[in-house]
PDB file of N, CA and C in Angstrom:
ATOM      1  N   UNK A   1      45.456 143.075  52.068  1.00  0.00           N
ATOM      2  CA  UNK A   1      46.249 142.606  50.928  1.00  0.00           C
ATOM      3  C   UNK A   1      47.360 143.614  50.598  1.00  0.00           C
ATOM      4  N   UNK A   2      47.168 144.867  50.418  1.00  0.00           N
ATOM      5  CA  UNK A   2      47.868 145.972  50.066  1.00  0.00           C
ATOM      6  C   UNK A   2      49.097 146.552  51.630  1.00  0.00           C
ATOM      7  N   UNK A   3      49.133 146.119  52.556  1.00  0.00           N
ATOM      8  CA  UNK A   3      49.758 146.620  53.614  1.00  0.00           C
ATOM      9  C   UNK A   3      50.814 144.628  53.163  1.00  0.00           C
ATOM     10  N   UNK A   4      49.930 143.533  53.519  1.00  0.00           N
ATOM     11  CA  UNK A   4      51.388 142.801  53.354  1.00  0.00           C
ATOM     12  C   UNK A   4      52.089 143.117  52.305  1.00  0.00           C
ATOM     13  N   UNK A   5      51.735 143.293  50.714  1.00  0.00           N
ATOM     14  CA  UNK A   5      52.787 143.624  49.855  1.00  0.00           C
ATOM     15  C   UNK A   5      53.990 144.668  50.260  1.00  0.00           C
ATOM     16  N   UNK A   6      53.483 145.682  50.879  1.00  0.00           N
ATOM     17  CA  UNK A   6      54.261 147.105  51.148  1.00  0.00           C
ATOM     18  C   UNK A   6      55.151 146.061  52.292  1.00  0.00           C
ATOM     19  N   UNK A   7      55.036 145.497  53.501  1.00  0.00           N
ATOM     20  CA  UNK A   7      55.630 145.054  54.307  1.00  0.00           C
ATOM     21  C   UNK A   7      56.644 143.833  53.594  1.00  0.00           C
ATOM     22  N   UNK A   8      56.773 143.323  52.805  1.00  0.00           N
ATOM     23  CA  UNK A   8      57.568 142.652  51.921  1.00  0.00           C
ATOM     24  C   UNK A   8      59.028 143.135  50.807  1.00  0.00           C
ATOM     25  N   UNK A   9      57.824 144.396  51.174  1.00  0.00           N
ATOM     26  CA  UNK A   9      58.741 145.473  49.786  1.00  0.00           C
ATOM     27  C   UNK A   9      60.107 145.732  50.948  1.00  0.00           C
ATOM     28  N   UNK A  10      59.471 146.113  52.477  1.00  0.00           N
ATOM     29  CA  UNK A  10      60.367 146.874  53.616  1.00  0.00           C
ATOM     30  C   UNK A  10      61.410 145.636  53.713  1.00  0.00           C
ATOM     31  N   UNK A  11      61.064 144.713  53.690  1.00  0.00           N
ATOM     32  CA  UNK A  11      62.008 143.312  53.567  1.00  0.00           C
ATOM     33  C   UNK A  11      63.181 143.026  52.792  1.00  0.00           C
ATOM     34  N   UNK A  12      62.606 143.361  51.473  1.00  0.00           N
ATOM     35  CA  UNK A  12      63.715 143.294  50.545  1.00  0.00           C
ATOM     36  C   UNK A  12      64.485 143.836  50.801  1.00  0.00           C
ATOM     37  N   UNK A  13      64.089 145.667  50.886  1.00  0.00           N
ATOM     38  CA  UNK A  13      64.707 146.734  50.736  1.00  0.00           C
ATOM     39  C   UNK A  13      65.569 146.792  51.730  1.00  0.00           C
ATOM     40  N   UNK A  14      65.357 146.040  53.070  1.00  0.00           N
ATOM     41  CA  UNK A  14      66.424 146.018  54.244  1.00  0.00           C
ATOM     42  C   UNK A  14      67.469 144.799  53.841  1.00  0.00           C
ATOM     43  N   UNK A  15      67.403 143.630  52.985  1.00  0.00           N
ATOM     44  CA  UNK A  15      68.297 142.507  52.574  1.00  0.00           C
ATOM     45  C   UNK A  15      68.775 143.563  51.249  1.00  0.00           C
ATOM     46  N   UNK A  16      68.390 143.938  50.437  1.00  0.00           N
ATOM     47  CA  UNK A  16      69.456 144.934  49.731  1.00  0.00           C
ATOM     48  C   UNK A  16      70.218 145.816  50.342  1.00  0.00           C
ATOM     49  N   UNK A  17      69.695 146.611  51.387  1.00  0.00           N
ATOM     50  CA  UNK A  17      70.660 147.655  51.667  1.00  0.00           C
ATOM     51  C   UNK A  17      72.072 146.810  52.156  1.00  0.00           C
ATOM     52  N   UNK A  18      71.539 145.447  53.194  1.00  0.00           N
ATOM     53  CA  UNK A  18      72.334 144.753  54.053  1.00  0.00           C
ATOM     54  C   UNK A  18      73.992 144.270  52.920  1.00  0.00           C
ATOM     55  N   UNK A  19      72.775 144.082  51.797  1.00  0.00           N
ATOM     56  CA  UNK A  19      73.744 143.056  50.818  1.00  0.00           C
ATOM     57  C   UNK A  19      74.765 144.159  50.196  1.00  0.00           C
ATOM     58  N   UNK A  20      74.390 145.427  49.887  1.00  0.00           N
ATOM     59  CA  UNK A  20      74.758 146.660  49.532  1.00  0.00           C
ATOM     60  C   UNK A  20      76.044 146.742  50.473  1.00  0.00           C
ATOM     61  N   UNK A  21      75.668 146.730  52.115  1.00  0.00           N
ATOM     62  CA  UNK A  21      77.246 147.613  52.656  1.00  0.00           C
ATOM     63  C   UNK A  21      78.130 146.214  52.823  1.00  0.00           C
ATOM     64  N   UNK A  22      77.762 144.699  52.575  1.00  0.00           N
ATOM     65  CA  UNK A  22      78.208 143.371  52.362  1.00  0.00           C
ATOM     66  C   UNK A  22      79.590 143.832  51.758  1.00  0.00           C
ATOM     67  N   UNK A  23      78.715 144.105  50.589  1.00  0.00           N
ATOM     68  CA  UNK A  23      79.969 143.894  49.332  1.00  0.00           C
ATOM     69  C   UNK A  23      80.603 144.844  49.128  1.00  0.00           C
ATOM     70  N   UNK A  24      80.244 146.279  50.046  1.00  0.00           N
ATOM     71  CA  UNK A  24      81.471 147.661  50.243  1.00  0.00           C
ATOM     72  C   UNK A  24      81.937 147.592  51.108  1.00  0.00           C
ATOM     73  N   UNK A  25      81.915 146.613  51.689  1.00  0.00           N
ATOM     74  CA  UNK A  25      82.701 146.193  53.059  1.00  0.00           C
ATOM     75  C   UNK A  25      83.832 144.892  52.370  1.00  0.00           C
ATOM     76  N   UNK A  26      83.390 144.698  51.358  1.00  0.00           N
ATOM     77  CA  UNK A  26      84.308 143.537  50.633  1.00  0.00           C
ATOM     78  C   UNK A  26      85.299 144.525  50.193  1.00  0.00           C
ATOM     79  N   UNK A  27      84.205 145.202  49.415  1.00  0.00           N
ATOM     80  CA  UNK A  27      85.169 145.929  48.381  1.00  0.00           C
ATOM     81  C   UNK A  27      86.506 146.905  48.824  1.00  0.00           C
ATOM     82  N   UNK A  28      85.919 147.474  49.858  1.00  0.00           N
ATOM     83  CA  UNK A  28      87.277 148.218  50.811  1.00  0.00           C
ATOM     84  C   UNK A  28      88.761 147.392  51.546  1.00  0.00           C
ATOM     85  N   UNK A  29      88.375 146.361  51.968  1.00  0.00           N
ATOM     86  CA  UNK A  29      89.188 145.339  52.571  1.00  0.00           C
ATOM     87  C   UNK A  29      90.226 144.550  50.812  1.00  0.00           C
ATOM     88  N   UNK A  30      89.188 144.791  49.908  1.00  0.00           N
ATOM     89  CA  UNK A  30      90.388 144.461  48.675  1.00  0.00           C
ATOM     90  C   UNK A  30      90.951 145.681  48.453  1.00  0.00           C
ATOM     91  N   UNK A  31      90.199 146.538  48.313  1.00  0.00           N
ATOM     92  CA  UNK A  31      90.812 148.116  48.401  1.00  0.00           C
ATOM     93  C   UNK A  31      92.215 148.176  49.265  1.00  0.00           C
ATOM     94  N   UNK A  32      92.164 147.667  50.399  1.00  0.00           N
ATOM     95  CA  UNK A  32      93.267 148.431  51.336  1.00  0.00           C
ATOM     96  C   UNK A  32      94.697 146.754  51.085  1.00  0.00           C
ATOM     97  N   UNK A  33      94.083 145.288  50.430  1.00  0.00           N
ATOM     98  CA  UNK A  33      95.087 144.793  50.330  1.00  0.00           C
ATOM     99  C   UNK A  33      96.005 144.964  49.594  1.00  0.00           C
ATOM    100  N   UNK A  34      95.045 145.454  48.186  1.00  0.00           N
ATOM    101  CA  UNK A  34      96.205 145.994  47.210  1.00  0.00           C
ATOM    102  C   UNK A  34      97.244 147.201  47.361  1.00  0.00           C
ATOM    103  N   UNK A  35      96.579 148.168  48.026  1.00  0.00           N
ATOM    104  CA  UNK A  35      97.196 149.103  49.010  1.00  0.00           C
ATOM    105  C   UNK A  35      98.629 148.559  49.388  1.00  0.00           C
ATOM    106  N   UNK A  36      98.550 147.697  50.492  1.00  0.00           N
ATOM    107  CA  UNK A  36      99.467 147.029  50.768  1.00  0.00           C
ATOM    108  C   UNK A  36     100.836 146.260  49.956  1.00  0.00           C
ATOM    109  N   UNK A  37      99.584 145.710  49.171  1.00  0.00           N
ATOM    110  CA  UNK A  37     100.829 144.702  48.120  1.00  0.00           C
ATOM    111  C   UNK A  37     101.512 145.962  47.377  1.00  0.00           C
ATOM    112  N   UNK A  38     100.798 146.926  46.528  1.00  0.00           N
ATOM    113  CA  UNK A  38     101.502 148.410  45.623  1.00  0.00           C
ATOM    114  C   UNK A  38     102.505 148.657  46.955  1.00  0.00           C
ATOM    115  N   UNK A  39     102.772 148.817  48.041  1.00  0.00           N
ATOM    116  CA  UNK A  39     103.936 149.605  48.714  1.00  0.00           C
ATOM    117  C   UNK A  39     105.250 148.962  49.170  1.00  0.00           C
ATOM    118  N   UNK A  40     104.771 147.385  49.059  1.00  0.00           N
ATOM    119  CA  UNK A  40     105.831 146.423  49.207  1.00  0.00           C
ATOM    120  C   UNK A  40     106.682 146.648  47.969  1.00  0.00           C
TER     121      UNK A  40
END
């Protein structure tokens, strides 16, 4: 009982990290458009 919970926890924690570099991978790519648009 106590090993599937922990193996569930490893689950999440790998779909958070995933979702984590998701949206700093968003966030940089808006990062570098505005970049762009400020030099025009």
């Amino acid at each position: 009982m106590g090993n599937k919970s922990k193996l569930s926890n490893k689950k999440l924690e790998e779909k958070l990290i995933n979702e984590i570099m998701i949206s700093s991978i968003i966030l940089e790519v808006v990062f570098l458009i505005l970049l762009v648009v400020a030099k025009q």
